[in-house]
N, C-alpha and C. Protein backbone atom coordinates (compact mmCIF):
# COMPACT_ATOMS: atom_id res chain seq x y z
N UNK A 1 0.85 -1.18 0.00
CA UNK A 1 0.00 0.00 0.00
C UNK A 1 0.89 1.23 0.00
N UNK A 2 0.44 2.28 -1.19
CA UNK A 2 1.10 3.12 -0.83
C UNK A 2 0.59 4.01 -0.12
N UNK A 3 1.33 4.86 0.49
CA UNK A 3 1.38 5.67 1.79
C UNK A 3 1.35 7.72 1.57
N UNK A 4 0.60 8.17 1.44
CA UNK A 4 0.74 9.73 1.11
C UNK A 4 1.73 10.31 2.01
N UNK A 5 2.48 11.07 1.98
CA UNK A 5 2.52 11.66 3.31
C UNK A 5 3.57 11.08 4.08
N UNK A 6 4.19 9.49 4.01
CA UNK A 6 4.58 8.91 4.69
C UNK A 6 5.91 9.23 5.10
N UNK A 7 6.61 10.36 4.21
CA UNK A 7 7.57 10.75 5.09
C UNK A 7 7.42 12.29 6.52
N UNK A 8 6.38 12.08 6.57
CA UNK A 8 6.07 13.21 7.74
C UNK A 8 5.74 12.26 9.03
N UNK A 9 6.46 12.42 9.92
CA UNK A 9 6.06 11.54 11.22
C UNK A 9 5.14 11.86 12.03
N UNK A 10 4.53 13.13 12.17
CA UNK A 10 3.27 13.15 12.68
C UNK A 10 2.20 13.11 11.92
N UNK A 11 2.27 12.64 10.78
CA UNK A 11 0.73 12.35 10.34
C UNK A 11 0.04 11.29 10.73
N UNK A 12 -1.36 11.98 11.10
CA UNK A 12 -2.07 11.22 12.03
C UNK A 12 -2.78 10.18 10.66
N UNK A 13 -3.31 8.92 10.92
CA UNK A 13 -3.77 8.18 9.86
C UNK A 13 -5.22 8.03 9.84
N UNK A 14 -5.99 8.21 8.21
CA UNK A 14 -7.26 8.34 8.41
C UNK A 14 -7.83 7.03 8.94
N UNK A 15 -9.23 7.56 8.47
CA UNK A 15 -9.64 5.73 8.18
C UNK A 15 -9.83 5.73 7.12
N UNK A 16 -10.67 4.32 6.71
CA UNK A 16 -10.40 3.93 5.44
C UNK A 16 -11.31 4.58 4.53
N UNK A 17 -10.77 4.34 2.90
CA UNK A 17 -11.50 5.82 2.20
C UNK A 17 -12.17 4.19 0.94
N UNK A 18 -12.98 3.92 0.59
CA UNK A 18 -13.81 3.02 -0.17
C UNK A 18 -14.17 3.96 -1.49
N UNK A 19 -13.77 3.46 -2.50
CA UNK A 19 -14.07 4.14 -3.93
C UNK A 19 -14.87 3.57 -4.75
N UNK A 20 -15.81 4.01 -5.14
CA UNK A 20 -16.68 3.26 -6.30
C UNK A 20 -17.30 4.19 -7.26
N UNK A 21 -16.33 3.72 -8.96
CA UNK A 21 -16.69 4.05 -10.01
C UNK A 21 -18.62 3.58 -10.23
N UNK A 22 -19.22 4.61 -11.01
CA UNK A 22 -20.79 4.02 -11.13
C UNK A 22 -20.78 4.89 -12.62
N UNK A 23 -21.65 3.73 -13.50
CA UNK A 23 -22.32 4.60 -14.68
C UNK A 23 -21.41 4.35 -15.69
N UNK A 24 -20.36 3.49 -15.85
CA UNK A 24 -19.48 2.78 -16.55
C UNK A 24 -20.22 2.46 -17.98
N UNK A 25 -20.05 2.82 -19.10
CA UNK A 25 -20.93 2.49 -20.30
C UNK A 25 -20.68 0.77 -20.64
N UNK A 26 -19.52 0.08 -20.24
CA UNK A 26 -18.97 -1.52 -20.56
C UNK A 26 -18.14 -2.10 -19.57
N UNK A 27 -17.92 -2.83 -19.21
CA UNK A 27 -16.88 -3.62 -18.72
C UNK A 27 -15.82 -4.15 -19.49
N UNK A 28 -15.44 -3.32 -20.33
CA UNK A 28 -14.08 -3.34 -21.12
C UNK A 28 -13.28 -2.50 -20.59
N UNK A 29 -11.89 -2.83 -20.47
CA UNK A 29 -10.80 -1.86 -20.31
C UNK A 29 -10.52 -1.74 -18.65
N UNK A 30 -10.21 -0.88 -18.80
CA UNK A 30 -10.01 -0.61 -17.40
C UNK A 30 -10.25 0.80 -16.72
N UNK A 31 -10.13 1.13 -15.50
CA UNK A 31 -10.44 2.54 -14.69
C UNK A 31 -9.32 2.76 -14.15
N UNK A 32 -8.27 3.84 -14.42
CA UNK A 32 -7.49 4.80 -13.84
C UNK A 32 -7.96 5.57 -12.52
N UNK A 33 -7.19 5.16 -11.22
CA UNK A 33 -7.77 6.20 -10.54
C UNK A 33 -6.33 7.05 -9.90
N UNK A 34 -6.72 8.52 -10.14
CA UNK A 34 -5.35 9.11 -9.46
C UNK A 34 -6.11 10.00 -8.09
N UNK A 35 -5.54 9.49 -6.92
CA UNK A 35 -5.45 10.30 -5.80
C UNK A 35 -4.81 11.37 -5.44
N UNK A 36 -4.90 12.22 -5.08
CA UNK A 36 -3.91 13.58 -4.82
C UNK A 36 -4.22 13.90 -3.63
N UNK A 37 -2.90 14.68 -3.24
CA UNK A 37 -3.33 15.72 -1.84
C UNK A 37 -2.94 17.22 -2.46
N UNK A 38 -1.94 17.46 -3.43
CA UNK A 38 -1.51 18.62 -4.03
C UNK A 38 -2.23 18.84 -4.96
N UNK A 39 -3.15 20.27 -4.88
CA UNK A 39 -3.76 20.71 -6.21
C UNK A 39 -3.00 20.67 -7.46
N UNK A 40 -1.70 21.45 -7.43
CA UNK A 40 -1.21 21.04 -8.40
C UNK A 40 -0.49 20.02 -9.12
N UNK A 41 -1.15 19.04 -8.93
CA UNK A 41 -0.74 17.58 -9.40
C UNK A 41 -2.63 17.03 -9.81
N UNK A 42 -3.27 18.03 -9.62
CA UNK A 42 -4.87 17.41 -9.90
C UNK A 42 -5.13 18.13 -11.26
N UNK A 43 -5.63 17.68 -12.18
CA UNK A 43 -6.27 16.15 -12.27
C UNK A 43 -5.61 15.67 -12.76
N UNK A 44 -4.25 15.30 -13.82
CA UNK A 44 -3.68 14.31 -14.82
C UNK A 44 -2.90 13.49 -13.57
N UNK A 45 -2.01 13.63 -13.05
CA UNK A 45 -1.54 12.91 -12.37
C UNK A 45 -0.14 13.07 -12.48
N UNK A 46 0.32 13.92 -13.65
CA UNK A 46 1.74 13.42 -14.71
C UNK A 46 2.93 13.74 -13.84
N UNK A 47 2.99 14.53 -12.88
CA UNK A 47 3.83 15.23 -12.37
C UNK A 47 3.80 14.65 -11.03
N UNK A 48 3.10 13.68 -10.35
CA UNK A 48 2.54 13.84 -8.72
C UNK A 48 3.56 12.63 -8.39
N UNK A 49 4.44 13.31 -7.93
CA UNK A 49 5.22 12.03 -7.17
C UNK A 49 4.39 11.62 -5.78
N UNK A 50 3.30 12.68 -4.97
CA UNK A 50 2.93 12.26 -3.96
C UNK A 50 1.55 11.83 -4.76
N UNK A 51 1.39 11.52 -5.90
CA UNK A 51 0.41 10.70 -6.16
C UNK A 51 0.31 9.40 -6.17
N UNK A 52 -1.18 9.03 -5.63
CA UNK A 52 -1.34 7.61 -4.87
C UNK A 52 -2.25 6.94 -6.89
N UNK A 53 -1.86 6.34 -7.28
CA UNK A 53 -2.17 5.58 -8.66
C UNK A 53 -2.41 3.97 -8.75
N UNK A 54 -3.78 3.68 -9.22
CA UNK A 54 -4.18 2.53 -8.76
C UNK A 54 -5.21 2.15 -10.81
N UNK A 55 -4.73 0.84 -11.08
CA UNK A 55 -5.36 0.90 -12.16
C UNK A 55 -6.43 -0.57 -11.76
N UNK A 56 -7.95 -0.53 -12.20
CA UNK A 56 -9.06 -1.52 -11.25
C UNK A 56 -9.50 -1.83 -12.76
N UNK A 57 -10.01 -3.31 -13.08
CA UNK A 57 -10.50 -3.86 -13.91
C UNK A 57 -11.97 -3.07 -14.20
N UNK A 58 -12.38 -2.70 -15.33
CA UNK A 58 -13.97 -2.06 -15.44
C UNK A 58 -14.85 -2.87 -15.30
N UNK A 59 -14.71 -3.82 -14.66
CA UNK A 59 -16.13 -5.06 -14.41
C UNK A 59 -16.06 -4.71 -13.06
N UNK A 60 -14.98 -4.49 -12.20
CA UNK A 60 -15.01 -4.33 -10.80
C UNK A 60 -14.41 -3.35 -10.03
N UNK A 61 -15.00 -1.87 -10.49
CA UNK A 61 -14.33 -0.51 -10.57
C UNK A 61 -14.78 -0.09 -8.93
N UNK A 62 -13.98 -0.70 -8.32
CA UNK A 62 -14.01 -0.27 -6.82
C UNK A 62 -12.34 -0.55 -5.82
N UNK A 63 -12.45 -0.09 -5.27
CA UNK A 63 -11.31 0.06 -4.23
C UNK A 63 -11.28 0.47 -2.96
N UNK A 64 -10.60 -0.34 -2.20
CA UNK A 64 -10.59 0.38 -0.26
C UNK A 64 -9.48 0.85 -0.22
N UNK A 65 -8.68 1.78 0.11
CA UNK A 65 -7.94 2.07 0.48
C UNK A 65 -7.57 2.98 2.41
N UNK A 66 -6.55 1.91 2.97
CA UNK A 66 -6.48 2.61 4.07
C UNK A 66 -4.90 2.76 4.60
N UNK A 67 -4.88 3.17 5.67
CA UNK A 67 -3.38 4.22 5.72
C UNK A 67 -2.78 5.18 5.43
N UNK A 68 -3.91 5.90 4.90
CA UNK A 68 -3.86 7.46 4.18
C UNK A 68 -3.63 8.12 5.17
N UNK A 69 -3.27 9.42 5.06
CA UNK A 69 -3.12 10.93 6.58
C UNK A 69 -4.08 11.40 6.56
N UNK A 70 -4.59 11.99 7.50
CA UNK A 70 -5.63 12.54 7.16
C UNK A 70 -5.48 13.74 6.81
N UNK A 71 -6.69 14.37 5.81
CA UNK A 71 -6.01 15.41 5.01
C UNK A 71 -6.81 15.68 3.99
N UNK A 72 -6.78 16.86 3.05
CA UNK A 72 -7.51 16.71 1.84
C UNK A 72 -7.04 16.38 0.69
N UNK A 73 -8.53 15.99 -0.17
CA UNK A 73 -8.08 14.65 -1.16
C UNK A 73 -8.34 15.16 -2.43
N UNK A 74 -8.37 14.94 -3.55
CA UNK A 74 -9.70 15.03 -4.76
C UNK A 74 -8.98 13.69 -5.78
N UNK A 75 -10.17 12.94 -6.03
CA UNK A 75 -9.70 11.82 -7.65
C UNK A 75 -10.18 12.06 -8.52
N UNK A 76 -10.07 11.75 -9.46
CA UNK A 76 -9.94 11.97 -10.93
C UNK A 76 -9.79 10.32 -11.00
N UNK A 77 -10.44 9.81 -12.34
CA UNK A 77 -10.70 9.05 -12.78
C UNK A 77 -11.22 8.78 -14.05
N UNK A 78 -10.51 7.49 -14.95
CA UNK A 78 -10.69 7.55 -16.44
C UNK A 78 -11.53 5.97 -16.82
N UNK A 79 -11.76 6.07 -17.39
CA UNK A 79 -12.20 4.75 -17.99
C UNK A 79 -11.37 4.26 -19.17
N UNK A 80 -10.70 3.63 -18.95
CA UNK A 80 -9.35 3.80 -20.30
C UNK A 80 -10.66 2.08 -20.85
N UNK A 81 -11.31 2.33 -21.44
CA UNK A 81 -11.76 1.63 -22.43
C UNK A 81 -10.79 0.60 -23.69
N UNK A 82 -10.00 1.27 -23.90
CA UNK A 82 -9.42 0.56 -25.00
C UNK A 82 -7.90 -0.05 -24.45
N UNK A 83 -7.22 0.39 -23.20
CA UNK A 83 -6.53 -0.13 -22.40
C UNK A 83 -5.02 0.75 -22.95
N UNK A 84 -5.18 1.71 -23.36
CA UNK A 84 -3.51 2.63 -24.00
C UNK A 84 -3.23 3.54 -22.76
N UNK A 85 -3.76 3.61 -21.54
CA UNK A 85 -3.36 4.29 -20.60
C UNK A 85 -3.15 5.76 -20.63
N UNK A 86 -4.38 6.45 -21.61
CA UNK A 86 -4.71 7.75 -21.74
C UNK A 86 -6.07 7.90 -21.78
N UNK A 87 -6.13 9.66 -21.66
CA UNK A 87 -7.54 9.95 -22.01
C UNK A 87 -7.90 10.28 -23.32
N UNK A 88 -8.17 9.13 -23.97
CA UNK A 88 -9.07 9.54 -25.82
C UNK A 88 -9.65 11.03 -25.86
N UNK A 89 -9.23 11.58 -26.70
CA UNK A 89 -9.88 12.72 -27.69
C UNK A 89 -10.19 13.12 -28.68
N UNK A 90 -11.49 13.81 -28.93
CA UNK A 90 -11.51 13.92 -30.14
C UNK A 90 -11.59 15.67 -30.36
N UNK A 91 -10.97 16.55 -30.92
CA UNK A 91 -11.01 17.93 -31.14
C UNK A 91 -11.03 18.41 -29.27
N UNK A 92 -10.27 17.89 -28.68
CA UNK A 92 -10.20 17.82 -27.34
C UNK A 92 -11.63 17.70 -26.55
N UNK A 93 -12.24 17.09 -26.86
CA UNK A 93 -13.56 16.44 -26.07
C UNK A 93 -13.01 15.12 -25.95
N UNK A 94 -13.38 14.68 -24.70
CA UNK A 94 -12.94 13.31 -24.45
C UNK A 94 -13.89 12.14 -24.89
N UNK A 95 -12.90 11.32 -25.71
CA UNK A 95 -14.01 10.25 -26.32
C UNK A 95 -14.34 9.08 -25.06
N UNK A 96 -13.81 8.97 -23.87
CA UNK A 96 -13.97 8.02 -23.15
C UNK A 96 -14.14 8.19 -21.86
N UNK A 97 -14.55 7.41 -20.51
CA UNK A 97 -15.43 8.13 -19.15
C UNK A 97 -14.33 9.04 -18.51
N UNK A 98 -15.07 9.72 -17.61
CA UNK A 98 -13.92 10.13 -16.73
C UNK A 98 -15.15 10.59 -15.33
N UNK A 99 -14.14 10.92 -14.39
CA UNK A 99 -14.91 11.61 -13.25
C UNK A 99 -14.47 11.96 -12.12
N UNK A 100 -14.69 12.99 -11.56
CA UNK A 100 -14.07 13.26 -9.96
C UNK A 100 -14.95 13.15 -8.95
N UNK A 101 -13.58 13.25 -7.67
CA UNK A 101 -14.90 13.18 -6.73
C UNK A 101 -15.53 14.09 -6.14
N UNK A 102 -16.54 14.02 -5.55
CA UNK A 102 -17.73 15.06 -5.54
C UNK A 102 -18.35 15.32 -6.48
N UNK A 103 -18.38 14.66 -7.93
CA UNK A 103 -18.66 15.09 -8.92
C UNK A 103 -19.50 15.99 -8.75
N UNK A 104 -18.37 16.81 -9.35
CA UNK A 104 -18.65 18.53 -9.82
C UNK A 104 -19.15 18.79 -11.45
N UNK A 105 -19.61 19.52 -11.29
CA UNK A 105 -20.27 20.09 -12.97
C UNK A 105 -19.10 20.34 -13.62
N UNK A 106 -19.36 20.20 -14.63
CA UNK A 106 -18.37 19.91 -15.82
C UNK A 106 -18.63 20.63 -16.81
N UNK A 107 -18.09 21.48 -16.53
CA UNK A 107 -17.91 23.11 -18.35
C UNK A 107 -17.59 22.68 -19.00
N UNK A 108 -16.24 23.62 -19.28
CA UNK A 108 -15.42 23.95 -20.20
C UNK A 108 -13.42 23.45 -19.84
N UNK A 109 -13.52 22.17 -19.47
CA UNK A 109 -12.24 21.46 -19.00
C UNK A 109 -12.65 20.76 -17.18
N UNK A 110 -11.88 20.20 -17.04
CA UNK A 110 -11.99 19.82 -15.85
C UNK A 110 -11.77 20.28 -14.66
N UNK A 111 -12.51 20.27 -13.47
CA UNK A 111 -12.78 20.68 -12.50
C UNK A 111 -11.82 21.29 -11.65
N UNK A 112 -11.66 22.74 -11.03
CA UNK A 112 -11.00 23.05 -10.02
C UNK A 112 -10.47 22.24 -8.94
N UNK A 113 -9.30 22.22 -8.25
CA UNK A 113 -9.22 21.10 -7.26
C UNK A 113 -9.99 21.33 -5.90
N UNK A 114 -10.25 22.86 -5.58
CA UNK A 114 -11.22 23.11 -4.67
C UNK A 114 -12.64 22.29 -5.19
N UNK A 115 -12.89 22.01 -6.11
CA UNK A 115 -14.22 21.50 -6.17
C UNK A 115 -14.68 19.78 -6.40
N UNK A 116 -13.15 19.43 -6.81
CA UNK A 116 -13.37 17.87 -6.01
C UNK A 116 -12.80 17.60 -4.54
N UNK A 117 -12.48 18.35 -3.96
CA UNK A 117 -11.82 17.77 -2.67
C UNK A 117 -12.73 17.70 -1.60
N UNK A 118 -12.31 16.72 -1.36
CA UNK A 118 -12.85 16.16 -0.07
C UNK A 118 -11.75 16.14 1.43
N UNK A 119 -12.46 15.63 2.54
CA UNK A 119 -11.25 15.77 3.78
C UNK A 119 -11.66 14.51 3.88
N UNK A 120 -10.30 13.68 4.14
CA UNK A 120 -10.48 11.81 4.95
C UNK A 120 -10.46 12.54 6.32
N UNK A 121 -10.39 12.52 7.30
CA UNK A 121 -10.56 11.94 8.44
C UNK A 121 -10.45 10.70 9.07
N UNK A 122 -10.66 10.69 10.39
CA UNK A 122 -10.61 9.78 11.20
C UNK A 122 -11.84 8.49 10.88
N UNK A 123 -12.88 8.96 10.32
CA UNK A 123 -13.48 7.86 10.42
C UNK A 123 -13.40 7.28 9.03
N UNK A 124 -14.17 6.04 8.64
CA UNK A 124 -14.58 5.45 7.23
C UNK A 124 -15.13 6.50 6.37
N UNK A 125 -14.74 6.38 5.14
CA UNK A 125 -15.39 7.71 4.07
C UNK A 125 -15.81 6.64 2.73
N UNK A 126 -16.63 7.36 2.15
CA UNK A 126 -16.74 6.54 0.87
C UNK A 126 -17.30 7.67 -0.24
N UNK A 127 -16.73 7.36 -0.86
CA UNK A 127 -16.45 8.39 -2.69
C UNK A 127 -17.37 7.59 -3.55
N UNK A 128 -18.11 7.73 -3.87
CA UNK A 128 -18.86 7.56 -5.00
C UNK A 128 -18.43 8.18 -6.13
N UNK A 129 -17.80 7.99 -7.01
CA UNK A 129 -16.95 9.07 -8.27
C UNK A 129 -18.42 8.41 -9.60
N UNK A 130 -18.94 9.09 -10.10
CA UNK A 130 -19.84 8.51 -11.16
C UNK A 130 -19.25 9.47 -12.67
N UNK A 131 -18.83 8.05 -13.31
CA UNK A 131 -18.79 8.30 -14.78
C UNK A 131 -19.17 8.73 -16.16
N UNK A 132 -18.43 9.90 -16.50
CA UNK A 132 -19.87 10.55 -17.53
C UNK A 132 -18.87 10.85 -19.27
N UNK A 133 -19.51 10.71 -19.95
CA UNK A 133 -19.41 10.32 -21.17
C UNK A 133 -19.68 11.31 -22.45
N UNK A 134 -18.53 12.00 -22.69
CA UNK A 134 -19.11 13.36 -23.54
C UNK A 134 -20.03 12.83 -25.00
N UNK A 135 -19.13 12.02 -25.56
CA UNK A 135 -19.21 11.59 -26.58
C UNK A 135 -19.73 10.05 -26.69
C-alpha cells in the first residue's frame, strides 16, 4: 500500500477511504484512478510524485484504500476503455469516461481542485466518483 505523506512523522492516519466508479458504459478496459493531496498535481496525475495511482479492472471498478493521513483529497478518474493508458480525444472532447470526486459540474475542461476535494478523516469515508461520457 502506498502511503501519502509517509515521510512526515506526525501524520495522524485516516480511516479507510472506499471508492466506487458508477455509470461505466462496458466492462471493457479498465479505470485509472489518481489520488492527490496537491492541487497542483490534480487532475492528470503526470507530475505527482505524492500521487497515490491505482489501475481496477472495469467489471469491478471499486477500491478500499487505508493508511492514508488525514487530510484533503480530490480523484480523478478515467475509464481507459481501449486499455492505451490515456484519455481519448476527439477535437479535445474526451471520447472516453472520466470523473471526480464530488462530482462537480463539468464546463469547459476539468474541475477546479477546490471542487473535487474532499477531507479523509478519522473515520470510514466513501467516494462515489460517477462516470460521464461526452461523446
Amino acid at each position: 500500500m502506498l502511503l501519502l505523506g509517509a515521510g512526515s512523522p506526525a501524520a495522524e492516519t485516516g480511516g479507510p477511504l472506499e471508492i466506487e466508479m458508477t455509470g461505466l458504459r462496458s466492462a471493457k478496459g479498465v479505470v485509472r484512478l489518481c489520488l492527490v493531496q496537491d492541487p497542483g498535481d490534480f487532475p492528470d496525475c503526470r507530475d505527482g510524485r505524492g500521487a497515490l495511482k491505482r489501475t481496477l479492472p472495469a467489471a469491478n471498478p471499486r477500491i478500499r484504500l487505508e493508511g492514508l493521513p488525514v487530510g484533503d483529497y480530490a480523484i480523478a478518474v478515467i475509464h481507459d476503455a481501449n486499455g492505451n493508458s490515456k484519455l481519448d480525444t476527439m477535437l479535445g472532447i474526451p471520447r472516453e469516461g472520466f470523473g471526480f470526486s464530488r462530482n462537480p459540474a463539468i464546463r469547459f475542461g476539468p474541475p477546479r481542485y477546490k471542487d473535487a476535494r474532499f477531507t479523509l478523516g478519522a473515520d470510514a469515508q466513501r467516494q462515489q466518483v460517477r462516470i460521464r461520457y461526452l461523446l
